[in-house]
PDB file of N, CA and C in Angstrom:
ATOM      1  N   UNK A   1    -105.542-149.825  18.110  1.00  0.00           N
ATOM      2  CA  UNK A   1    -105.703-151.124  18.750  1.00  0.00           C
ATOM      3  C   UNK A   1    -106.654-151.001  19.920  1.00  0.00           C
ATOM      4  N   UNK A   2    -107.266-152.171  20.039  1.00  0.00           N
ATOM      5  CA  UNK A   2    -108.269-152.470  21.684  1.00  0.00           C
ATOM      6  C   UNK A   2    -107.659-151.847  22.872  1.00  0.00           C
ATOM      7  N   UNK A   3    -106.223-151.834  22.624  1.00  0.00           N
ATOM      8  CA  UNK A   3    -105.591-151.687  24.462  1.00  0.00           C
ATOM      9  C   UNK A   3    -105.594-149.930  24.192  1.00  0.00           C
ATOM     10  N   UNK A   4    -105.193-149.466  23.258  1.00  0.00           N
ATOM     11  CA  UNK A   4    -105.092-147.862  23.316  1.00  0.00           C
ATOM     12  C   UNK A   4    -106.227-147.301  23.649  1.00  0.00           C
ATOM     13  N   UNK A   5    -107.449-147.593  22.898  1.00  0.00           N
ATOM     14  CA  UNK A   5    -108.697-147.307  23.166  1.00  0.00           C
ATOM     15  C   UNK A   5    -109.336-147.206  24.444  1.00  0.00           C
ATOM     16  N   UNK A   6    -108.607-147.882  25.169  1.00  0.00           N
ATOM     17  CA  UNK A   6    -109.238-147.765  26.491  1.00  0.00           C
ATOM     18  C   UNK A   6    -109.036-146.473  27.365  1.00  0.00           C
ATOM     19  N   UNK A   7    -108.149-145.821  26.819  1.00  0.00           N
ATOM     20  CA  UNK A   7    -107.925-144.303  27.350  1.00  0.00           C
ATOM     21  C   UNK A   7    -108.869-143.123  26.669  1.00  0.00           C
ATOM     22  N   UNK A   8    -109.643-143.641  25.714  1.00  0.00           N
ATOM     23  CA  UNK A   8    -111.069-142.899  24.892  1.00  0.00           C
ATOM     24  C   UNK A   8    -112.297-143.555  25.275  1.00  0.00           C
ATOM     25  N   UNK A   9    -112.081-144.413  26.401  1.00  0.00           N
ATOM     26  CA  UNK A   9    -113.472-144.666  26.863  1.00  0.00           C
ATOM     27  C   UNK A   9    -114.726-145.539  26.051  1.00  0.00           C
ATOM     28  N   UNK A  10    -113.448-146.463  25.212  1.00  0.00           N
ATOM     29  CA  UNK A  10    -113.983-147.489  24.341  1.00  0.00           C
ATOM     30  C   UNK A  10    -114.121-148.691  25.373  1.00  0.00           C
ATOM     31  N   UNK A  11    -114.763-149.773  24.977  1.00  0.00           N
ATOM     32  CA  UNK A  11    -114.371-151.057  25.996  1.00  0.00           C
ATOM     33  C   UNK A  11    -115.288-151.790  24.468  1.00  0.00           C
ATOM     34  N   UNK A  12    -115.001-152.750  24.721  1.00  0.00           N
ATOM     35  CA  UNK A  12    -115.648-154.645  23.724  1.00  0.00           C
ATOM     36  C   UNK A  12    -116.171-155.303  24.647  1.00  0.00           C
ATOM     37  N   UNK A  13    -117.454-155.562  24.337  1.00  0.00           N
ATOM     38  CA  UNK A  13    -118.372-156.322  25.504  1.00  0.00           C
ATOM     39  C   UNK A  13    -119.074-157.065  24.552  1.00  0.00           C
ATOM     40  N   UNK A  14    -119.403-158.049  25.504  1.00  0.00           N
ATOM     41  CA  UNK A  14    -120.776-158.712  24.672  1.00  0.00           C
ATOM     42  C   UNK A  14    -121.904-158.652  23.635  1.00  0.00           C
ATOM     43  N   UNK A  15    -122.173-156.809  23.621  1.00  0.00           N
ATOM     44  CA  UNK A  15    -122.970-156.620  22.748  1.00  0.00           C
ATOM     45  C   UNK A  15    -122.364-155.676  21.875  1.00  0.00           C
ATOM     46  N   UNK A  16    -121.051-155.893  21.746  1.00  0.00           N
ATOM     47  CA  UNK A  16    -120.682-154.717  20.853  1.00  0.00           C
ATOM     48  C   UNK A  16    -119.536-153.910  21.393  1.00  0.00           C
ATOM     49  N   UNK A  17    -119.086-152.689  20.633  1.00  0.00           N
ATOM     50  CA  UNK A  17    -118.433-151.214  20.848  1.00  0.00           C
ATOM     51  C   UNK A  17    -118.787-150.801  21.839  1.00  0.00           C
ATOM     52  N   UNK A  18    -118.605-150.202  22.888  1.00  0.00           N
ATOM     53  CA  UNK A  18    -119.132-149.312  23.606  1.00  0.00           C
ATOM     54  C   UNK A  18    -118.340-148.101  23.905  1.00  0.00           C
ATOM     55  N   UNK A  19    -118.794-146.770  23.548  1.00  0.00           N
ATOM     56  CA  UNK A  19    -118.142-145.741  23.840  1.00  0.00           C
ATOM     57  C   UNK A  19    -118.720-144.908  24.922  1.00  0.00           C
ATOM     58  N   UNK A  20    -117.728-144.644  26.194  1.00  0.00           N
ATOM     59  CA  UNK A  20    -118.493-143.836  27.152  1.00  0.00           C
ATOM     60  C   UNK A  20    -118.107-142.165  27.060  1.00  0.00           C
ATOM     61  N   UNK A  21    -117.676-141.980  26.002  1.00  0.00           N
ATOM     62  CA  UNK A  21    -117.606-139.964  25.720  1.00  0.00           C
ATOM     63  C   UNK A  21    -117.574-139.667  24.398  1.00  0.00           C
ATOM     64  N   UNK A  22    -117.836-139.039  24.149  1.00  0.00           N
ATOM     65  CA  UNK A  22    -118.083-138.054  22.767  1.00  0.00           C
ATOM     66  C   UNK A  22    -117.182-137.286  22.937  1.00  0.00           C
ATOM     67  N   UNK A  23    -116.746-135.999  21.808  1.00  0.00           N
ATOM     68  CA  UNK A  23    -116.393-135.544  22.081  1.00  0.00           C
ATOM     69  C   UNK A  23    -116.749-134.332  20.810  1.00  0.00           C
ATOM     70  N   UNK A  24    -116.833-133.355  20.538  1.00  0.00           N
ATOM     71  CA  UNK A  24    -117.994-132.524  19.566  1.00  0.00           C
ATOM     72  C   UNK A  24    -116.303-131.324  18.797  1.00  0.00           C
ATOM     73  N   UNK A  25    -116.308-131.306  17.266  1.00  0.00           N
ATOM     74  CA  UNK A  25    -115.628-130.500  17.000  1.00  0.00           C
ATOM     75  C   UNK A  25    -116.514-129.012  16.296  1.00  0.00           C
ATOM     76  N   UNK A  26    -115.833-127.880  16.026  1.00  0.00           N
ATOM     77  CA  UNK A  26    -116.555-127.382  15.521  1.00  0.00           C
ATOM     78  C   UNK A  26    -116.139-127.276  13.565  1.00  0.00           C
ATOM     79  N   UNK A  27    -117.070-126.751  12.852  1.00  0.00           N
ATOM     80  CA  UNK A  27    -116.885-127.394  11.800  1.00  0.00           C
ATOM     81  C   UNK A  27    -115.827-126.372  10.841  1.00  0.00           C
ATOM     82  N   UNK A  28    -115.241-125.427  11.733  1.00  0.00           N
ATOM     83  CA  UNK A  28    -113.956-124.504  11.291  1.00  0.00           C
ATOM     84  C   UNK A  28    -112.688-125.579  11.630  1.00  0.00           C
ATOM     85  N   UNK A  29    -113.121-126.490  12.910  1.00  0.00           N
ATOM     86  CA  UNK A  29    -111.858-127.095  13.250  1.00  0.00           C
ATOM     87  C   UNK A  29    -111.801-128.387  11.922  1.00  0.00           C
ATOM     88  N   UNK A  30    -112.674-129.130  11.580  1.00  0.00           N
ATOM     89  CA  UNK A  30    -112.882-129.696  10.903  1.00  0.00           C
ATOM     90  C   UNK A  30    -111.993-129.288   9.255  1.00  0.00           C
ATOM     91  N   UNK A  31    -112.338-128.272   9.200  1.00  0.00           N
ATOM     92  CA  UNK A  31    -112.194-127.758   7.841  1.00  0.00           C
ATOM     93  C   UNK A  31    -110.559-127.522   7.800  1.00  0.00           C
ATOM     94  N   UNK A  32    -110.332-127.032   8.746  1.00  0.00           N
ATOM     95  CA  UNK A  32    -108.464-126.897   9.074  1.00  0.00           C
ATOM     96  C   UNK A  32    -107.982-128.512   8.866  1.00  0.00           C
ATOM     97  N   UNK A  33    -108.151-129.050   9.724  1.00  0.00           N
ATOM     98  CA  UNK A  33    -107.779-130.928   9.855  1.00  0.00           C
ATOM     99  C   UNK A  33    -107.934-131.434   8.592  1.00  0.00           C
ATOM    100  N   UNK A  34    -109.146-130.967   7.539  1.00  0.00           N
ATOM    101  CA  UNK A  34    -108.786-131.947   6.516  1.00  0.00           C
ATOM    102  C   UNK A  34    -108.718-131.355   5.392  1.00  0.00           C
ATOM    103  N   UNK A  35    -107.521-129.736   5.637  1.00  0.00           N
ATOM    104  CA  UNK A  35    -107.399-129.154   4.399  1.00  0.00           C
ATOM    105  C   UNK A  35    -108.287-128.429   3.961  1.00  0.00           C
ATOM    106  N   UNK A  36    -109.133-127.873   4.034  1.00  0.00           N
ATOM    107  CA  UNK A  36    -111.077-127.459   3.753  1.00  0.00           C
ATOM    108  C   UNK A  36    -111.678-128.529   2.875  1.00  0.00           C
ATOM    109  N   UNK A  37    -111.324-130.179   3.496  1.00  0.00           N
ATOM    110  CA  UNK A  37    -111.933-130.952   2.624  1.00  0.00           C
ATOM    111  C   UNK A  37    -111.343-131.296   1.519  1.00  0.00           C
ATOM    112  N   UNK A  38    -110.247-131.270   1.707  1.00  0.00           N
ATOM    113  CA  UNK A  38    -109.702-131.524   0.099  1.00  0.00           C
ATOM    114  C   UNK A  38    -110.218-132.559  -0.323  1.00  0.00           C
ATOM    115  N   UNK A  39    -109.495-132.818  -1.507  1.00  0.00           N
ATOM    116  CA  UNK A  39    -109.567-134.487  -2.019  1.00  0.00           C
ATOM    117  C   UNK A  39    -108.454-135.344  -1.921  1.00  0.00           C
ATOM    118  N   UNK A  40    -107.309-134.501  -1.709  1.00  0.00           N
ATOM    119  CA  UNK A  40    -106.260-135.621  -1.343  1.00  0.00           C
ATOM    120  C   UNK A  40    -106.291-135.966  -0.042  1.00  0.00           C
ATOM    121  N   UNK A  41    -107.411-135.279   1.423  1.00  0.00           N
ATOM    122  CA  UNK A  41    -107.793-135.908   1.900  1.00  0.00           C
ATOM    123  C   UNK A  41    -108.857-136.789   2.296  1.00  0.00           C
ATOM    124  N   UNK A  42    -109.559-137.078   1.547  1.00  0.00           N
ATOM    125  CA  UNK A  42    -110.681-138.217   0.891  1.00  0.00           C
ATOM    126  C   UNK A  42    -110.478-139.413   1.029  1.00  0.00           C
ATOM    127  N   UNK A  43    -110.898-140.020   1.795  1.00  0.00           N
ATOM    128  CA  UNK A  43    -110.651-141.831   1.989  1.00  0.00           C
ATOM    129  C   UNK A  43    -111.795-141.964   1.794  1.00  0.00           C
ATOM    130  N   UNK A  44    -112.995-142.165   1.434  1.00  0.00           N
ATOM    131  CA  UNK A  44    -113.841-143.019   1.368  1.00  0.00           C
ATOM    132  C   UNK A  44    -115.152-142.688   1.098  1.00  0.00           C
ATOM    133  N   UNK A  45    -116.137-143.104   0.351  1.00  0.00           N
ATOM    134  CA  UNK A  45    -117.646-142.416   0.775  1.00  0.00           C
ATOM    135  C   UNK A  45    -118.288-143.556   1.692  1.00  0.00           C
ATOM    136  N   UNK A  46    -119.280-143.347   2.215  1.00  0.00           N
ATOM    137  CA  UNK A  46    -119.961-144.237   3.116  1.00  0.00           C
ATOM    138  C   UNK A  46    -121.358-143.362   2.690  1.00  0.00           C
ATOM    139  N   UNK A  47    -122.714-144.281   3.476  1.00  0.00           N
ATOM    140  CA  UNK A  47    -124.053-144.087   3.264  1.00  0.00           C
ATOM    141  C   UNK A  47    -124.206-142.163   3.688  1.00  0.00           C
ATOM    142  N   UNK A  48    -123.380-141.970   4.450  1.00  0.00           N
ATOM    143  CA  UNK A  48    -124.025-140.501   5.034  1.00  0.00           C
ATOM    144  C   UNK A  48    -122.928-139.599   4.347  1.00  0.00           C
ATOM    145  N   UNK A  49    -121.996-139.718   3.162  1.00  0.00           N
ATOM    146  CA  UNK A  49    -121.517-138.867   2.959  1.00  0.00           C
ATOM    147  C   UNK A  49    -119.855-139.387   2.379  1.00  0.00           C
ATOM    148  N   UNK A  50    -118.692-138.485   1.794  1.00  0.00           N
ATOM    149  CA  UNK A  50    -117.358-138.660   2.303  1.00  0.00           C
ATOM    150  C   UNK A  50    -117.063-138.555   3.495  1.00  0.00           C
ATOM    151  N   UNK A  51    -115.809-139.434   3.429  1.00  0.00           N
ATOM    152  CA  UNK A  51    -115.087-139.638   4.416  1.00  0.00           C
ATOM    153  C   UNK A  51    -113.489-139.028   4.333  1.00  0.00           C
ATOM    154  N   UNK A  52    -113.262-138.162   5.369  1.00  0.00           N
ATOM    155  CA  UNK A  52    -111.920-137.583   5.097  1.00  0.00           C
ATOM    156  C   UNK A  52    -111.056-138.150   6.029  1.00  0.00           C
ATOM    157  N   UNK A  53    -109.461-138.463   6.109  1.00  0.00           N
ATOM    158  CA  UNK A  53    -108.697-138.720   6.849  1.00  0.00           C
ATOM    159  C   UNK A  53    -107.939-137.136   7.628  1.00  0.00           C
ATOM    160  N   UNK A  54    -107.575-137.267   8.755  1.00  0.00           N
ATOM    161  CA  UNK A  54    -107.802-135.633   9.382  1.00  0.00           C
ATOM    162  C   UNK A  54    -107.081-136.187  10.798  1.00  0.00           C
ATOM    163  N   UNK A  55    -106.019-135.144  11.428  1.00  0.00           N
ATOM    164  CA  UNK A  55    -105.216-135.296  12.861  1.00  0.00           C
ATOM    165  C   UNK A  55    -106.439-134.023  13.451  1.00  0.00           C
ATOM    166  N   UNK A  56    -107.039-134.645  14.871  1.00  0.00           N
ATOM    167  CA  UNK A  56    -107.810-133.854  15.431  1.00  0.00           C
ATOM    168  C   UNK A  56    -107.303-133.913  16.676  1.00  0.00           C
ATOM    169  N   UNK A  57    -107.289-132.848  17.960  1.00  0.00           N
ATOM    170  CA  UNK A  57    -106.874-132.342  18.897  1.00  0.00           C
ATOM    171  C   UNK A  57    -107.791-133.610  19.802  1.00  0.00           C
ATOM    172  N   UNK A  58    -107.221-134.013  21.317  1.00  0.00           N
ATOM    173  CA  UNK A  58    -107.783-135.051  22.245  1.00  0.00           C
ATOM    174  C   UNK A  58    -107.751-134.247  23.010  1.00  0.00           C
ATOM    175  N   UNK A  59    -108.597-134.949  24.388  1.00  0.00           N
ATOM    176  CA  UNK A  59    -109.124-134.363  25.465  1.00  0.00           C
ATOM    177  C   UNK A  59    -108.242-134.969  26.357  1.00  0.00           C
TER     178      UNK A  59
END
């Protein structure tokens, strides 16, 4: 939801999304989170690729 987001440095403005942090995984952590890619974790393809569903560590 909008109100959680605001603790990731999201906000909704006028022109859009705005995110004020990134945050960079590496692609071992990646590979743990979504199984090494499985397919039962697979939600989706999009233009740049699959899409996996995955619990990743916060800052």
């Amino acid at each position: 939801s909008l109100n959680r987001s605001d603790e990731f440095g999201v906000s909704l403005g006028p022109s859009g999304i705005t995110v004020d942090k990134s945050v960079e995984f590496t692609y071992e952590e990646l590979a743990e989170a979504t199984n090494d890619f499985s397919m039962a974790n697979k939600i989706g393809q999009g233009g740049f690729g699959a899409v996996y569903y995955a619990e990743l560590r916060g800052e």
